[in-house]
C-alpha atoms as a PDB file:
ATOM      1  CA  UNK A   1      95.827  80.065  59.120  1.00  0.00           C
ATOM      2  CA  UNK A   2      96.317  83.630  58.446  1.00  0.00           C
ATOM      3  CA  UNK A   3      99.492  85.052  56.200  1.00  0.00           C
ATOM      4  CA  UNK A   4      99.587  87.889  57.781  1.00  0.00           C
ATOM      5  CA  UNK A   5     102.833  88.143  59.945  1.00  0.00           C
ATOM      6  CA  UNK A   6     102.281  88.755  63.656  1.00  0.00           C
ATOM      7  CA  UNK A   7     102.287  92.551  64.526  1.00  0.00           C
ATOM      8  CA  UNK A   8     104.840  92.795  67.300  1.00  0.00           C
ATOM      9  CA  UNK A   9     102.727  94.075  70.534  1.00  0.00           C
ATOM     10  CA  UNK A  10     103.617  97.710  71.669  1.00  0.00           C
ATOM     11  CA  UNK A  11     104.579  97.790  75.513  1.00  0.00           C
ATOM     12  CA  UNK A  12     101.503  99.141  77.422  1.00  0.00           C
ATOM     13  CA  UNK A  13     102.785 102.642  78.802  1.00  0.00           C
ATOM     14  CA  UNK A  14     101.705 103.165  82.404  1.00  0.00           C
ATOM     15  CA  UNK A  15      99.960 106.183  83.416  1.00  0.00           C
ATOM     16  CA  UNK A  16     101.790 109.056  85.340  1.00  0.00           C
ATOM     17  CA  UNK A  17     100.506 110.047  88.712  1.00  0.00           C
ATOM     18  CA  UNK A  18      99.888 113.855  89.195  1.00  0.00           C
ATOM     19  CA  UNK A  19     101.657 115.531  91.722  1.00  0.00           C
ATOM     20  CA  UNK A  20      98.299 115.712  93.729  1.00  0.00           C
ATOM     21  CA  UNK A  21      97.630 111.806  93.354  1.00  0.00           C
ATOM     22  CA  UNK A  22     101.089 110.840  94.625  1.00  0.00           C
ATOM     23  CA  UNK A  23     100.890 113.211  97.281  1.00  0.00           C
ATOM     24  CA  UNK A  24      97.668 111.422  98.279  1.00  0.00           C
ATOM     25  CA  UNK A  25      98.794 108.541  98.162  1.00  0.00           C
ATOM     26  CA  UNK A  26     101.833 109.588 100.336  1.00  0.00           C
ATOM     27  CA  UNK A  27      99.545 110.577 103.092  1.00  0.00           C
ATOM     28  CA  UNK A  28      97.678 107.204 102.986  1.00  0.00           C
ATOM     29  CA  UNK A  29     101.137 105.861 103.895  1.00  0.00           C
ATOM     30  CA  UNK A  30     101.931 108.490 106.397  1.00  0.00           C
ATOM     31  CA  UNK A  31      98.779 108.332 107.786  1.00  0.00           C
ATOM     32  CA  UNK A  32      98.775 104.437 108.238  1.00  0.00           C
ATOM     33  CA  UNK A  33     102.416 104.888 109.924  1.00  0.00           C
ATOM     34  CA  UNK A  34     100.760 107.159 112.675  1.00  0.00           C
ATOM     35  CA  UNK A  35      97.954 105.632 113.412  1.00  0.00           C
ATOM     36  CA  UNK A  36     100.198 102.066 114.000  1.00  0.00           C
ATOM     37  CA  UNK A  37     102.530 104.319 116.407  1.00  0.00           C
ATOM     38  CA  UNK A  38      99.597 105.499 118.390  1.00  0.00           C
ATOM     39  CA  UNK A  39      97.947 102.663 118.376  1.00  0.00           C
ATOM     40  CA  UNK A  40     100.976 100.713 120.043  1.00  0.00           C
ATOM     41  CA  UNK A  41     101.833 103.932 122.423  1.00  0.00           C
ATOM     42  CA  UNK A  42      98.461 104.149 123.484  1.00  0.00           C
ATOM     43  CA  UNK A  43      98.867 100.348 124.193  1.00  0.00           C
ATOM     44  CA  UNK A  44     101.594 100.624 126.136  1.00  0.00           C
ATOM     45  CA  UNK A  45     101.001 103.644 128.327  1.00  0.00           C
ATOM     46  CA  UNK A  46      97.584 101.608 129.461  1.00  0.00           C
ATOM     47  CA  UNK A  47      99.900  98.987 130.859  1.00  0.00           C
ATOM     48  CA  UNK A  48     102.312 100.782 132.374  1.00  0.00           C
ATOM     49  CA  UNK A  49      99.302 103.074 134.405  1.00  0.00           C
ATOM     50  CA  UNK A  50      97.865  99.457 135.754  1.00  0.00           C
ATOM     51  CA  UNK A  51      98.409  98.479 138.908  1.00  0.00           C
ATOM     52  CA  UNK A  52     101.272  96.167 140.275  1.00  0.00           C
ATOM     53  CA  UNK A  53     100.498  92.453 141.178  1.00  0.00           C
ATOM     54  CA  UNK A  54      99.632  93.428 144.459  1.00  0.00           C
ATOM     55  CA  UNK A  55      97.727  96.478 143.474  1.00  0.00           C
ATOM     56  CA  UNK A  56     100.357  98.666 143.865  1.00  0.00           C
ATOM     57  CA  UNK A  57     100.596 102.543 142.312  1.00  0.00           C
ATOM     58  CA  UNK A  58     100.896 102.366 138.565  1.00  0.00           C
ATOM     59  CA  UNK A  59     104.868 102.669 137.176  1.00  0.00           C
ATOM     60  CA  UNK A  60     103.729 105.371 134.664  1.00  0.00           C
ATOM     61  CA  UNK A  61     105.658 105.872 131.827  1.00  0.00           C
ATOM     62  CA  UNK A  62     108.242 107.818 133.654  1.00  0.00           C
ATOM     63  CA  UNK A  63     109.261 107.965 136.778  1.00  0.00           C
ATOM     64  CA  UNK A  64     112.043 106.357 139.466  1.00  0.00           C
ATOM     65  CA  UNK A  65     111.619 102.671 139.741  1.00  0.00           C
ATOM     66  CA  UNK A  66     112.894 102.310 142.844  1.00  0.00           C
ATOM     67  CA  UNK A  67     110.767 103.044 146.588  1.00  0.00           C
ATOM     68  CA  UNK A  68     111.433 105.561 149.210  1.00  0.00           C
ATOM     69  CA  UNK A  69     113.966 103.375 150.705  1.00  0.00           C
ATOM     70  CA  UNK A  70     116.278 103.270 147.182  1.00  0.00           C
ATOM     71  CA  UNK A  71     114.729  99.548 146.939  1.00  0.00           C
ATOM     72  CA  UNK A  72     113.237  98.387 143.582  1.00  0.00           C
ATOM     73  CA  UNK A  73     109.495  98.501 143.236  1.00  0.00           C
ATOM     74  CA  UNK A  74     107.806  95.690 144.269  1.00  0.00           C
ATOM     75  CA  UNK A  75     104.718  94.101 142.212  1.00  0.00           C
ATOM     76  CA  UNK A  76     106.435  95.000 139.011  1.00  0.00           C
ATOM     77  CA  UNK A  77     108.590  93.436 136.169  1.00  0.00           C
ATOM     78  CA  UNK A  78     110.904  95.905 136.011  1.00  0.00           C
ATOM     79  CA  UNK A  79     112.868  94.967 132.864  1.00  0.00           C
ATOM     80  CA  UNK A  80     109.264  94.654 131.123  1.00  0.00           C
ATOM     81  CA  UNK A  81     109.019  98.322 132.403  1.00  0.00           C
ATOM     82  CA  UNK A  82     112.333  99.519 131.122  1.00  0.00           C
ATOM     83  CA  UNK A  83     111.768  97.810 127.778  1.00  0.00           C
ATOM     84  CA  UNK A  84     108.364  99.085 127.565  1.00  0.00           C
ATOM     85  CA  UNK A  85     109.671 102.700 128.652  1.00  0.00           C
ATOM     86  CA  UNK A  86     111.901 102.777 126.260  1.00  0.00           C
ATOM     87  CA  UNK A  87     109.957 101.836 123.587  1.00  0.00           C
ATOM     88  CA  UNK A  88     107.794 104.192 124.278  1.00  0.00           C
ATOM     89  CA  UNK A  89     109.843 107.059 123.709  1.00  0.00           C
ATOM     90  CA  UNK A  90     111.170 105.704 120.873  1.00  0.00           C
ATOM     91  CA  UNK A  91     107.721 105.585 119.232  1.00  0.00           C
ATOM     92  CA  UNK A  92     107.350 109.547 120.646  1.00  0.00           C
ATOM     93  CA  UNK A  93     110.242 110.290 118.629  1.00  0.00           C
ATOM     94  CA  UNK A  94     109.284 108.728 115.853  1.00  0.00           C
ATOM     95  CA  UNK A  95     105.738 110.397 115.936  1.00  0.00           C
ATOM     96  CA  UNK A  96     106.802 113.224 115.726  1.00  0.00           C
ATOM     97  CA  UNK A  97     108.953 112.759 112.723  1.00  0.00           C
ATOM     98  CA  UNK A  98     106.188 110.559 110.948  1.00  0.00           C
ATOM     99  CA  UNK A  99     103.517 114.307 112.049  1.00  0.00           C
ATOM    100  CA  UNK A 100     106.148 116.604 110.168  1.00  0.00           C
ATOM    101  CA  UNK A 101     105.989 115.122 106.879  1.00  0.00           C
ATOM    102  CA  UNK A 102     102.174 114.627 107.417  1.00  0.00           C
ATOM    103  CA  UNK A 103     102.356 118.357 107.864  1.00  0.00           C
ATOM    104  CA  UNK A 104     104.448 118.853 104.935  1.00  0.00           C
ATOM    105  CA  UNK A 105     102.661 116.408 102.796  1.00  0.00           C
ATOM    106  CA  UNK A 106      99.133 118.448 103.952  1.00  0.00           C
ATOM    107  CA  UNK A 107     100.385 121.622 103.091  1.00  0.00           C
ATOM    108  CA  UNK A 108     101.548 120.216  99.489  1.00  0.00           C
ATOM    109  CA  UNK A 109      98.488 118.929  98.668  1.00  0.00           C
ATOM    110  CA  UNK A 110      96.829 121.860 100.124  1.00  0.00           C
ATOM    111  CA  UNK A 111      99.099 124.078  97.889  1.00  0.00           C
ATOM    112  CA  UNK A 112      98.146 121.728  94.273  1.00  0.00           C
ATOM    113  CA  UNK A 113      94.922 122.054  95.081  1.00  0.00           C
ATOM    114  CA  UNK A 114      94.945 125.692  94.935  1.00  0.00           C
ATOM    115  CA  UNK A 115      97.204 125.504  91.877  1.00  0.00           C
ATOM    116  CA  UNK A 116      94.421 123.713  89.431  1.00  0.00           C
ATOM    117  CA  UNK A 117      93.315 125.461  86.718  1.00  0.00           C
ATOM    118  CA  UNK A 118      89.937 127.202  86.977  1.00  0.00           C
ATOM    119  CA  UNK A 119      87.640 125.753  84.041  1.00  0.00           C
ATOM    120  CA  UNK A 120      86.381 128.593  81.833  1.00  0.00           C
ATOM    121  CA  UNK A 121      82.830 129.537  82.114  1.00  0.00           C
ATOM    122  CA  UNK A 122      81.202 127.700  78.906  1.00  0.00           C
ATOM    123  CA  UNK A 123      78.310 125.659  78.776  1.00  0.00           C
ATOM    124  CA  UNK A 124      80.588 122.688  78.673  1.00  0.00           C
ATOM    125  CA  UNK A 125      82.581 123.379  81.883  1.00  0.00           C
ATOM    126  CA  UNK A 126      80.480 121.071  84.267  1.00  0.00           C
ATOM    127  CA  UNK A 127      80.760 118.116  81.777  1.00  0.00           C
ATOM    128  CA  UNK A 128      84.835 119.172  81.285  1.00  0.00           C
ATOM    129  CA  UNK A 129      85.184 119.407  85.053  1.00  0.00           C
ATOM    130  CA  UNK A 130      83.708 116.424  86.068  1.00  0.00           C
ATOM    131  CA  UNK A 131      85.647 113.174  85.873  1.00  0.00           C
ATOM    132  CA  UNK A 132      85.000 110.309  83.957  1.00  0.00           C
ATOM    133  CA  UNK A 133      82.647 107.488  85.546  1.00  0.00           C
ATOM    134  CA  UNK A 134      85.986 105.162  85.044  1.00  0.00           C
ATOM    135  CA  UNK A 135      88.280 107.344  86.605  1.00  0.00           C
ATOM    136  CA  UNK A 136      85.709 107.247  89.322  1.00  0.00           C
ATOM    137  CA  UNK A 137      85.378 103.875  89.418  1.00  0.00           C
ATOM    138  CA  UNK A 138      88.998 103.296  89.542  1.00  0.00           C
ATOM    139  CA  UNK A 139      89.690 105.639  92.480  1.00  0.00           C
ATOM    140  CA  UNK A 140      91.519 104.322  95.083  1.00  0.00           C
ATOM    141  CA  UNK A 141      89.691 104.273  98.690  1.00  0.00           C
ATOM    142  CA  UNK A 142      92.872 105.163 100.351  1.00  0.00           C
ATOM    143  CA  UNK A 143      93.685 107.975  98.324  1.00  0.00           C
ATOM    144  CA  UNK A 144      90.051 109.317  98.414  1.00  0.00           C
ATOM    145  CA  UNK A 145      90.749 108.778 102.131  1.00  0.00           C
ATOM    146  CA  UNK A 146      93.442 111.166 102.127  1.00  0.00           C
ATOM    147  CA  UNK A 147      91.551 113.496 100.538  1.00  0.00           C
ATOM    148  CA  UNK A 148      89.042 113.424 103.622  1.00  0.00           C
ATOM    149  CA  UNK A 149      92.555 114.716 105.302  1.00  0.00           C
ATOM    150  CA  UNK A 150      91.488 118.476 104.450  1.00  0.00           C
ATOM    151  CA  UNK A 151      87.982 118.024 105.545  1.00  0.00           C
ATOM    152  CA  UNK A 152      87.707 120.495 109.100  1.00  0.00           C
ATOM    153  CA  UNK A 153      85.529 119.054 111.770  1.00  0.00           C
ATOM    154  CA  UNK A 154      85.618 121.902 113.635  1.00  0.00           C
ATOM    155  CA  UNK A 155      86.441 125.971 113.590  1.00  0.00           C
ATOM    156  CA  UNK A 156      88.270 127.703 116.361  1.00  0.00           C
ATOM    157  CA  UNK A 157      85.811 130.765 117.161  1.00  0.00           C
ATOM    158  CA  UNK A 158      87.560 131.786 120.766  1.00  0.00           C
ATOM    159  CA  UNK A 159      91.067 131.241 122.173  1.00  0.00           C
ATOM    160  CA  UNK A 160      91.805 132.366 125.934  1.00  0.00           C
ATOM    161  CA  UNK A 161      94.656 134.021 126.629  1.00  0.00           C
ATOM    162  CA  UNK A 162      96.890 131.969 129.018  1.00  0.00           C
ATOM    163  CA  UNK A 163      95.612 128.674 127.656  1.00  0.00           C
ATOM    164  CA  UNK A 164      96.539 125.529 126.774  1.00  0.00           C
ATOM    165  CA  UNK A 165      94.679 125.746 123.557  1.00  0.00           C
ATOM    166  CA  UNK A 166      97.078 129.474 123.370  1.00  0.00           C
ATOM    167  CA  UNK A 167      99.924 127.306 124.226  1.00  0.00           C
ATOM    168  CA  UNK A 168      99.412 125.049 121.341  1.00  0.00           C
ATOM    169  CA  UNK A 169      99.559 127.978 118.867  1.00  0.00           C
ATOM    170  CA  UNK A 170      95.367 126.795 118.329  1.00  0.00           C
ATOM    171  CA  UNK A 171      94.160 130.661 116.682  1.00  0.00           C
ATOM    172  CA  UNK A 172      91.037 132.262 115.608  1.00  0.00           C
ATOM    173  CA  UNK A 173      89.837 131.153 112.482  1.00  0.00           C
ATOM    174  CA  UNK A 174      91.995 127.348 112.546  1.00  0.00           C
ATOM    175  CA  UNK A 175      90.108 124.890 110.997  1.00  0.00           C
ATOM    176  CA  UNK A 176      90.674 121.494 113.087  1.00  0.00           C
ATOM    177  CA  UNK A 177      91.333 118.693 110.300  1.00  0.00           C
ATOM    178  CA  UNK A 178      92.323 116.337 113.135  1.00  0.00           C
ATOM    179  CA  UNK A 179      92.278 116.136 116.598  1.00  0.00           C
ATOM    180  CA  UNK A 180      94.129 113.379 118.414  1.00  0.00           C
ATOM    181  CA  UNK A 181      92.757 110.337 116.629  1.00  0.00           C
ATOM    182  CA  UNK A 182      89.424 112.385 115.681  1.00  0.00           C
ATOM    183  CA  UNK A 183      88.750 113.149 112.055  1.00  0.00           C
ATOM    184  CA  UNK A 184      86.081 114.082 109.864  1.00  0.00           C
ATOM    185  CA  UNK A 185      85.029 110.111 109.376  1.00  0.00           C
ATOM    186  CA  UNK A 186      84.887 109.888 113.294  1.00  0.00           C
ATOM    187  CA  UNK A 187      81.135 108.654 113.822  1.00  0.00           C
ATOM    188  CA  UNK A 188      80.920 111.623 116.707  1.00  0.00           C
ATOM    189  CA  UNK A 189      81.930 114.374 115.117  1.00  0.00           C
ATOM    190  CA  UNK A 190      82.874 116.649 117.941  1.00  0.00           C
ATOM    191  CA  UNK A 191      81.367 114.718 120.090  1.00  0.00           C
ATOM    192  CA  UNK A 192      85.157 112.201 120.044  1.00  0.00           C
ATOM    193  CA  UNK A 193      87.043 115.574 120.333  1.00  0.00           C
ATOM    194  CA  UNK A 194      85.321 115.729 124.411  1.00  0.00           C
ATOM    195  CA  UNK A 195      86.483 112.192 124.789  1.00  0.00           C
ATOM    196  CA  UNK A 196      89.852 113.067 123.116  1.00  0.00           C
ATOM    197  CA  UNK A 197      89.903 115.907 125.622  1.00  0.00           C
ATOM    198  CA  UNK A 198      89.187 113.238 128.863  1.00  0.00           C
ATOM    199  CA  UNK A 199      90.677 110.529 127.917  1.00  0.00           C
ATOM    200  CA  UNK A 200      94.365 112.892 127.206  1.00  0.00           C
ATOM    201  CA  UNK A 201      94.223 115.188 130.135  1.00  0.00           C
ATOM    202  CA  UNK A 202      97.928 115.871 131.028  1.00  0.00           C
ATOM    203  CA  UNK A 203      99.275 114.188 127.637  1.00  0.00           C
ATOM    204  CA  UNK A 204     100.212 115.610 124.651  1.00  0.00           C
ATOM    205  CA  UNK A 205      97.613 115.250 121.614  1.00  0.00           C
ATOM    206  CA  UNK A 206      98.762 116.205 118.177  1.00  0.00           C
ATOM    207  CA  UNK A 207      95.608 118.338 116.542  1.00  0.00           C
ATOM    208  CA  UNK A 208      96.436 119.430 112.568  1.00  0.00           C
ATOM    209  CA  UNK A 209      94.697 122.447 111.462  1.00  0.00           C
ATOM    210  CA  UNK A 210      94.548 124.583 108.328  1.00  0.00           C
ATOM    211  CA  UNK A 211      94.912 128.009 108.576  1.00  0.00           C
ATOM    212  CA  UNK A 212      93.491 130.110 106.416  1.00  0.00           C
ATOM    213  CA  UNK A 213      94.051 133.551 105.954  1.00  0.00           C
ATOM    214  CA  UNK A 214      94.941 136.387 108.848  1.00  0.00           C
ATOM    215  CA  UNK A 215      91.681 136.801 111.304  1.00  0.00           C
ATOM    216  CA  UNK A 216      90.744 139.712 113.372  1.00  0.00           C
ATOM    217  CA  UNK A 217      88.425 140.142 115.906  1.00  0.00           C
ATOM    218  CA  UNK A 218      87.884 139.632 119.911  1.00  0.00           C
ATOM    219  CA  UNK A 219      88.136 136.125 120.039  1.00  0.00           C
ATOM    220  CA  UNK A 220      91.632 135.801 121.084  1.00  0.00           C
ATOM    221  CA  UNK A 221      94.632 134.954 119.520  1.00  0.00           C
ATOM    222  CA  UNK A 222      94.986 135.155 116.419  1.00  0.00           C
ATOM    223  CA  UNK A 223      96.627 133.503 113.045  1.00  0.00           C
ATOM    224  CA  UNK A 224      98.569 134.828 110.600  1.00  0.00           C
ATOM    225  CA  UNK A 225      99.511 133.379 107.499  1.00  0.00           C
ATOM    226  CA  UNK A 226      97.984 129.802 105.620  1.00  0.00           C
ATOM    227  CA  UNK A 227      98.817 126.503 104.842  1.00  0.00           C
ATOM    228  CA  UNK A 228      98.518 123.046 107.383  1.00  0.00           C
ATOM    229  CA  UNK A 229     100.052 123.360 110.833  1.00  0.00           C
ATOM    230  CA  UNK A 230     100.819 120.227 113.429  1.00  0.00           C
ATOM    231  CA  UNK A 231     100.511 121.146 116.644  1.00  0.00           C
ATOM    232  CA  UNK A 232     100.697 119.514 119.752  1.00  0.00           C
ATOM    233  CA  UNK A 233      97.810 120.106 122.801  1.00  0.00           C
ATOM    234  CA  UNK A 234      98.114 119.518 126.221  1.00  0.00           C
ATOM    235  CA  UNK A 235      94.739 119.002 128.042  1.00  0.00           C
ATOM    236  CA  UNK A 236      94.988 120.755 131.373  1.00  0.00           C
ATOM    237  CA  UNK A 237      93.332 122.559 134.313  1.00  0.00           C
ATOM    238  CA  UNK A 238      94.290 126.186 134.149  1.00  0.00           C
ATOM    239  CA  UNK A 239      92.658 129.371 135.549  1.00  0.00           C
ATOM    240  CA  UNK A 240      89.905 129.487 133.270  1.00  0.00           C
ATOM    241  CA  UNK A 241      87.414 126.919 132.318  1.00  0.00           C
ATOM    242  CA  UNK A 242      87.871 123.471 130.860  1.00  0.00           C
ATOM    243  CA  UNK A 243      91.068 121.308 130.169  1.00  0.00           C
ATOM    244  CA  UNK A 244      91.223 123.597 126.696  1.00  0.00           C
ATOM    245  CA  UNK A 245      90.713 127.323 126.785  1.00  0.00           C
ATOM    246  CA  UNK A 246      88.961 127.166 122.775  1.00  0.00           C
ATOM    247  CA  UNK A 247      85.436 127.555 121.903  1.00  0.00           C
ATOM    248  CA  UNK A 248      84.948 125.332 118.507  1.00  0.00           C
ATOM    249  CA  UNK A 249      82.490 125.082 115.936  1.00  0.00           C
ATOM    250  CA  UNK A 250      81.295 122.547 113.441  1.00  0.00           C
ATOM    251  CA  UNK A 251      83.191 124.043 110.231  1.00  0.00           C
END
């Protein structure tokens, strides 16, 4: 038996998160929040553009509920439709509160990133730079996720004038970090932005992008200014070409 007296065990401090980390893992939150709202919205607009019982025209999402006559649609649950209306603009609402701090959160973390100290130029700078294998290790996958947030999968080269794409505020030189539900992890690249583009026409799409520095040039409009913008899209036919009006490139 020792004679030593026990040592009394000193509380084990936990670690700090830097004000990039916890913006991080802020956006993994954030970012789980709007892809459950689309996910349901996109649910419910598919129900309410299927035909009635009978086959009848879909309800929509908006719309009178009632027939030429003033009588109530036929083939439909109506106070399913009202409830699932309803819900659906409350989820629009609340989209579009959950995409401004997303956008406010982006340009943060944009912002820290810029702020990091440059390492000085000394034969030890890689090794000082580099993290340590168990800070690598202990990572987490959603915040390395949100990292991906300010990887572009695409660059605006062109913008016509009259637009929807000009509409949007979409300029020269925007770096597309997400386009509807598209991101940089999306298998197709910008292949899922075209079925974005078909699958939306006529609805809004929210498309983040980072803008960089003023751009001149011929290509259209153009952006002033950096940091991450939210914007919202509207695939439609105009008097040009396409539901868009943009020519994009792979970043």
């Amino acid at each position: 038996m020792s004679t030593f007296p026990d040592q009394p065990q000193q509380p084990q401090q936990q670690a700090i998160p830097s004000p990039e980390e916890a913006l991080r893992k802020e956006l993994v939150v954030l970012q789980a929040q709007r892809d459950a709202l689309e996910l349901e919205a996109d649910a419910i607009a598919s129900e309410l553009k299927s035909p009635g019982a009978n086959g009848e025209a879909p309800v929509g999402v908006k719309g009178a509920l009632v027939d030429a006559d003033g009588f109530p649609l036929a083939g439909f649950d109506l106070f399913n439709v009202r409830e699932k209306r309803h819900r659906f603009n409350c989820i629009q609402t609340d989209h579009k509160a959950v995409m401004s701090r997303i956008e406010k959160s982006l340009h943060a973390l944009h912002d820290a990133r810029l702020a990091r100290p440059t390492p000085l130029p000394t034969a030890f700078s890689v090794t000082a730079a580099t993290p340590p294998a168990s800070s690598l290790i202990g990572m987490d996958s959603a915040a390395a996720a949100a990292d991906m947030s300010l990887a572009p999968i695409a660059k605006v080269n062109q913008v016509s004038e009259g637009s929807p794409a000009s509409a949007a505020g979409l300029a020269v030189g925007d770096l597309v970090l997400r386009f509807g539900h598209v991101d940089i992890s999306h298998p197709k690249g910008l292949g899922g932005v075209v079925d974005v583009v078909r699958e939306k026409e006529g609805q809004e799409v929210p498309v983040t992008v980072l803008r960089t520095t003023s751009v001149s040039g011929e290509g259209g409009s153009v952006g002033t200014g950096g940091g991450v913008r939210e914007l919202t899209l509207v695939p439609k036919t105009w008097s040009g070409r396409g539901l868009l009006g943009v020519h994009l490139l792979p970043p």
